[in-house]
Protein backbone atom coordinates (compact mmCIF):
# COMPACT_ATOMS: atom_id res chain seq x y z
CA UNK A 1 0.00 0.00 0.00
CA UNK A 2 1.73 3.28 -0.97
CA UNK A 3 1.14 6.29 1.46
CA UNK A 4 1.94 8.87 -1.75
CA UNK A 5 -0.02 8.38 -5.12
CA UNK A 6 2.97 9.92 -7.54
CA UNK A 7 1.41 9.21 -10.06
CA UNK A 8 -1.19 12.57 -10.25
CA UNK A 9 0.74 15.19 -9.21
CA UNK A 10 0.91 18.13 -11.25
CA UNK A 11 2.40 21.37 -10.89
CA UNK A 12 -0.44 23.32 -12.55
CA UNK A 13 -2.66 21.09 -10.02
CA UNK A 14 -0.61 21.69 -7.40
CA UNK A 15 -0.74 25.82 -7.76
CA UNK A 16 -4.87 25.67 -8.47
CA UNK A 17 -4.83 23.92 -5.35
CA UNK A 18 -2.55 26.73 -3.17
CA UNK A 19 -4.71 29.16 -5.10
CA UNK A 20 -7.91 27.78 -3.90
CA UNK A 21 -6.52 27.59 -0.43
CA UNK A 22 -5.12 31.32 -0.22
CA UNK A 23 -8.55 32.55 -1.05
CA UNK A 24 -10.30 31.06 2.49
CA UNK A 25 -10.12 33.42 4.63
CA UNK A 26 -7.68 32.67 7.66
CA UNK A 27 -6.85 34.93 10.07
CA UNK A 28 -3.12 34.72 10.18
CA UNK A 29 -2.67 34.36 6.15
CA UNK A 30 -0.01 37.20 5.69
CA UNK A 31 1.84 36.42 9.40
CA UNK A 32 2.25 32.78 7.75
CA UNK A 33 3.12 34.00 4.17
CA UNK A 34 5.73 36.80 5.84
CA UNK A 35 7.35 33.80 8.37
CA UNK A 36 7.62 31.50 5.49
CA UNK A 37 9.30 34.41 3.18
CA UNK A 38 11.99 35.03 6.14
CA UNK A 39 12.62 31.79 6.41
CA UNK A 40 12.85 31.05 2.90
CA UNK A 41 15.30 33.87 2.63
CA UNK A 42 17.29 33.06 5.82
CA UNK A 43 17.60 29.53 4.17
CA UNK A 44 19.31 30.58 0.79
CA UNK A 45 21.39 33.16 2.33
CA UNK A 46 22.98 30.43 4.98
CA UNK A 47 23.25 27.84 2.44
CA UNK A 48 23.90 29.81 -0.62
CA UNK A 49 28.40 29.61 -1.15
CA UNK A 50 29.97 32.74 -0.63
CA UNK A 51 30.82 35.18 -3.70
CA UNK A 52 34.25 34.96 -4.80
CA UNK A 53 36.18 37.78 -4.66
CA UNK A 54 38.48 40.03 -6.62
CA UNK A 55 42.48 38.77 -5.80
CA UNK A 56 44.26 40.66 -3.38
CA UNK A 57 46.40 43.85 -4.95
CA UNK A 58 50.24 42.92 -5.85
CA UNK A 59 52.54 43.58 -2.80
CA UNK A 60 55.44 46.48 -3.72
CA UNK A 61 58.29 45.13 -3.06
CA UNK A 62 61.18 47.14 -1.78
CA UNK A 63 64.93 46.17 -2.22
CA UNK A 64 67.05 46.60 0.49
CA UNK A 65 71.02 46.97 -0.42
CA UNK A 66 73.57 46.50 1.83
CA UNK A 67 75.95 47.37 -0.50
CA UNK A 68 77.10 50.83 -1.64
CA UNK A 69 75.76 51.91 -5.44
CA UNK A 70 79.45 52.79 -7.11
CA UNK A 71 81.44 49.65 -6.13
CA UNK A 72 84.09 49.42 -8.22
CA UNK A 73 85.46 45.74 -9.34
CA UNK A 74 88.25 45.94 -6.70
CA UNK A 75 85.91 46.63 -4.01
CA UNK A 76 83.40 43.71 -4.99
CA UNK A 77 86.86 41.11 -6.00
CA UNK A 78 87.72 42.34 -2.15
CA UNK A 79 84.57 41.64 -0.75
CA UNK A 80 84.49 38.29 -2.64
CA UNK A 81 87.80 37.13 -1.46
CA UNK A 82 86.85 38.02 2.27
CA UNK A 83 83.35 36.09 2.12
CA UNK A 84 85.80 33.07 0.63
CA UNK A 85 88.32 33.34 3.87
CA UNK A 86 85.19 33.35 6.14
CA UNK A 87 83.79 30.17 4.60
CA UNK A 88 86.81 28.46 4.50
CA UNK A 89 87.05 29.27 8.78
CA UNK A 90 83.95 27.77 9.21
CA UNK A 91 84.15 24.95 7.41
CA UNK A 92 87.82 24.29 8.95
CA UNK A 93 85.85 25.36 12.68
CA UNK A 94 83.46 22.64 11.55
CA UNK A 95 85.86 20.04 10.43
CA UNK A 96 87.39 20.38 13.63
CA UNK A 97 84.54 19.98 15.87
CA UNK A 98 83.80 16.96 13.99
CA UNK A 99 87.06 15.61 14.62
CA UNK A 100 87.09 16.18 18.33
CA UNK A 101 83.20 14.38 18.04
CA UNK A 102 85.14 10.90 16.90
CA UNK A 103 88.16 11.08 19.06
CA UNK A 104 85.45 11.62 22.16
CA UNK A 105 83.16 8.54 21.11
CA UNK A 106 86.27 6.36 20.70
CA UNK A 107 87.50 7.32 24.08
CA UNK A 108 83.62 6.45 25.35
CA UNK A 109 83.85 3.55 23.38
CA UNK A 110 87.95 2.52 24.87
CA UNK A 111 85.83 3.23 28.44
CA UNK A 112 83.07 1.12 27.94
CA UNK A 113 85.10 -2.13 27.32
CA UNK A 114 84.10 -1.93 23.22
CA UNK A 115 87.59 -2.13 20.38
CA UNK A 116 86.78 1.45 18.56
CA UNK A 117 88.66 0.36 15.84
CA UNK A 118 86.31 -2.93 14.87
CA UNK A 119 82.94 -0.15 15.52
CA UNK A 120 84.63 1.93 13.47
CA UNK A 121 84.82 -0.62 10.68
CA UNK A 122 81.43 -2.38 11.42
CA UNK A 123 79.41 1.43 11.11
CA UNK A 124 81.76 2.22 7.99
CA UNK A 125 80.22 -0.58 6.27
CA UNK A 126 76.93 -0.35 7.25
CA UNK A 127 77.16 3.53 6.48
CA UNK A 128 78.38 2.41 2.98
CA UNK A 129 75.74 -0.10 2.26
CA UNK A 130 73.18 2.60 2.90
CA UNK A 131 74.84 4.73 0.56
CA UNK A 132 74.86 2.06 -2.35
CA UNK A 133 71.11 1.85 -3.20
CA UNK A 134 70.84 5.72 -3.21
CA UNK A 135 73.38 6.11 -5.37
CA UNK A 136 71.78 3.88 -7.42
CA UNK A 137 68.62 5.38 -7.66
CA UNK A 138 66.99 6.00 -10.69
CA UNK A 139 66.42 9.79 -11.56
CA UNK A 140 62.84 10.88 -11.92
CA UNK A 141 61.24 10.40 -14.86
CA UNK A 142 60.88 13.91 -17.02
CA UNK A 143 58.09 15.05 -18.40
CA UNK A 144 56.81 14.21 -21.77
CA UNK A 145 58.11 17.21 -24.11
CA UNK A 146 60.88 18.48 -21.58
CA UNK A 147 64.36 17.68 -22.26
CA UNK A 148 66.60 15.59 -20.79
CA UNK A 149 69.40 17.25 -18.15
């Protein structure tokens, strides 16, 4: 047994009808027709997606120089060559510290009864079997229409 007969609805039917029942005369006709026009309203503005809107304006960028307009070649070649002796210190500073790291494990390692030497040998290999498959690696596959590098 089907609660809805589908089968004779109509929309011309269905506005004679709402015609028909507007004209009774009801006491509360326009409170009900103004509540159900809010609501309808309310509805489509809380559900309706929000406008898109224009992009944001283009930052101006400002460039900041630290360096002096008129350099001449001499004073850049200087400037060059005193950048170069600054990251040659730290990367002798850094070889360094790294050196002192070893000797202090192997001396932790003498101390805790282990042969530094055979660590040493066993963590070289296993460092170098790591380092096998990613050299290996294939490189990633280009795109069609790009050339190789």
């Amino acid at each position: 047994m089907r609660m809805f007969n589908l089968g004779n609805v109509s929309p011309v039917d269905g506005l004679g009808s709402f015609v028909d029942h507007w004209k009774q005369p009801t006491p509360y006709r326009w409170q009900i027709l103004g509540l159900s026009v809010a609501l309808t309203f309310t509805m489509m503005v809380l559900f309706a997606p929000k406008t898109e809107r224009a992009p944001p304006e283009k930052a101006k960028v400002i460039w900041i120089s630290s360096w002096s307009e008129g350099r001449s070649d001499k004073e850049i070649a200087a400037s060059n060559l005193e950048n170069q002796k600054r990251k040659e210190a730290d990367a002798a500073l850094a070889k360094q510290r790294e050196e002192f790291r070893k000797e202090f494990y192997r001396k932790l390692a003498k101390a805790s009864g282990m042969d530094p030497d055979q660590l040493a040998r066993e963590y070289g290999a296993r460092d170098a079997a790591q380092a096998k498959p990613s050299a290996a690696k294939p490189t990633t596959p280009q795109p069609a229409g790009t050339p190789a590098k």
